[in-house]
Protein backbone atom coordinates (compact mmCIF):
# COMPACT_ATOMS: atom_id res chain seq x y z
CA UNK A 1 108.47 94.97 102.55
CA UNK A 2 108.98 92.61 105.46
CA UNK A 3 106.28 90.87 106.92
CA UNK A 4 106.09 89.13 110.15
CA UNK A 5 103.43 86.76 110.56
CA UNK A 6 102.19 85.80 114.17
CA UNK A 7 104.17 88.24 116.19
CA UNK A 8 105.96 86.13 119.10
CA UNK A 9 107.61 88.90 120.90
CA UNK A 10 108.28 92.55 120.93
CA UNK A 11 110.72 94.80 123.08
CA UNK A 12 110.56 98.25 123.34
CA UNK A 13 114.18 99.89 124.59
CA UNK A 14 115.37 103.15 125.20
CA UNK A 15 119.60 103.42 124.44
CA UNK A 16 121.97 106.51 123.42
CA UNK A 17 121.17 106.36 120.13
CA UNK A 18 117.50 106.77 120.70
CA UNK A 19 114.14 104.14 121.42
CA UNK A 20 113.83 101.02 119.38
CA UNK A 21 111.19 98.88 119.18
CA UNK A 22 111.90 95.27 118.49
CA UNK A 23 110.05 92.53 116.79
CA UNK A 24 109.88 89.02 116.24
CA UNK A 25 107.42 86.60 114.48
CA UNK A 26 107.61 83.27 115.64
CA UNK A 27 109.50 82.79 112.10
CA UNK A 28 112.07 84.20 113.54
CA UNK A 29 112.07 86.91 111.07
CA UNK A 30 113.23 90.01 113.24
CA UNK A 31 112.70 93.88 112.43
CA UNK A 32 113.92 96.51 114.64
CA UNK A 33 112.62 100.18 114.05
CA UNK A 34 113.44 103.22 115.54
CA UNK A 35 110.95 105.23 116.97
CA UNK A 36 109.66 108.61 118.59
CA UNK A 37 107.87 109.02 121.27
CA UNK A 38 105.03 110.60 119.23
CA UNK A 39 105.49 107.28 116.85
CA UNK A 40 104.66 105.38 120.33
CA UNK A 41 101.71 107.47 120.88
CA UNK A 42 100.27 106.60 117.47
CA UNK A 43 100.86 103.56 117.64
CA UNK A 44 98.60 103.32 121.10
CA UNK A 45 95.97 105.28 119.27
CA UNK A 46 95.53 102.99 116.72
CA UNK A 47 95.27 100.08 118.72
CA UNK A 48 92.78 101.93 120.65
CA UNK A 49 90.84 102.41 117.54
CA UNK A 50 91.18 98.89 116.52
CA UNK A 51 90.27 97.13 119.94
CA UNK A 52 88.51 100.08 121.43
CA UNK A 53 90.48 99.87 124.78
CA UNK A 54 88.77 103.37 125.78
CA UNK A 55 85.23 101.22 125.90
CA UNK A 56 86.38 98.84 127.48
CA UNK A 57 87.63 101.10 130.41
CA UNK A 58 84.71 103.15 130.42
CA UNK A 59 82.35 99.47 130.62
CA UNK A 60 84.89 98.52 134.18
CA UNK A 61 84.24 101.94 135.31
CA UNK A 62 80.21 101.12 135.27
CA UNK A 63 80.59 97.66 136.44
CA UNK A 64 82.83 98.68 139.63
């Protein structure tokens, strides 16, 4: 398995042959995957769950 350690960049892309997302550690080490739309959508979940974005909306909301 390839691992890339401190993640540098990442490009998401959309081309004939489907959507692609694209990253790169700041090794240099590259990895491009191929991806859904329902991929993308788990992918935002779980860094919802991790970082709890949807609490952090909800605490603006109150503050405004």
């Amino acid at each position: 398995m390839t691992a890339i350690a401190n993640l540098d960049e990442f490009i998401l892309e959309e081309t004939a042959d489907g959507i692609f997302l694209t990253v790169t550690g700041d090794d240099e080490k590259t990895l491009k995957l191929r991806v859904t739309l329902d991929d993308l959508e788990e992918i935002i979940e779980a860094i919802d769950e991790v970082f709890g974005a949807d609490e952090d909306d909800d605490e603006e909301d109150d503050a405004v």
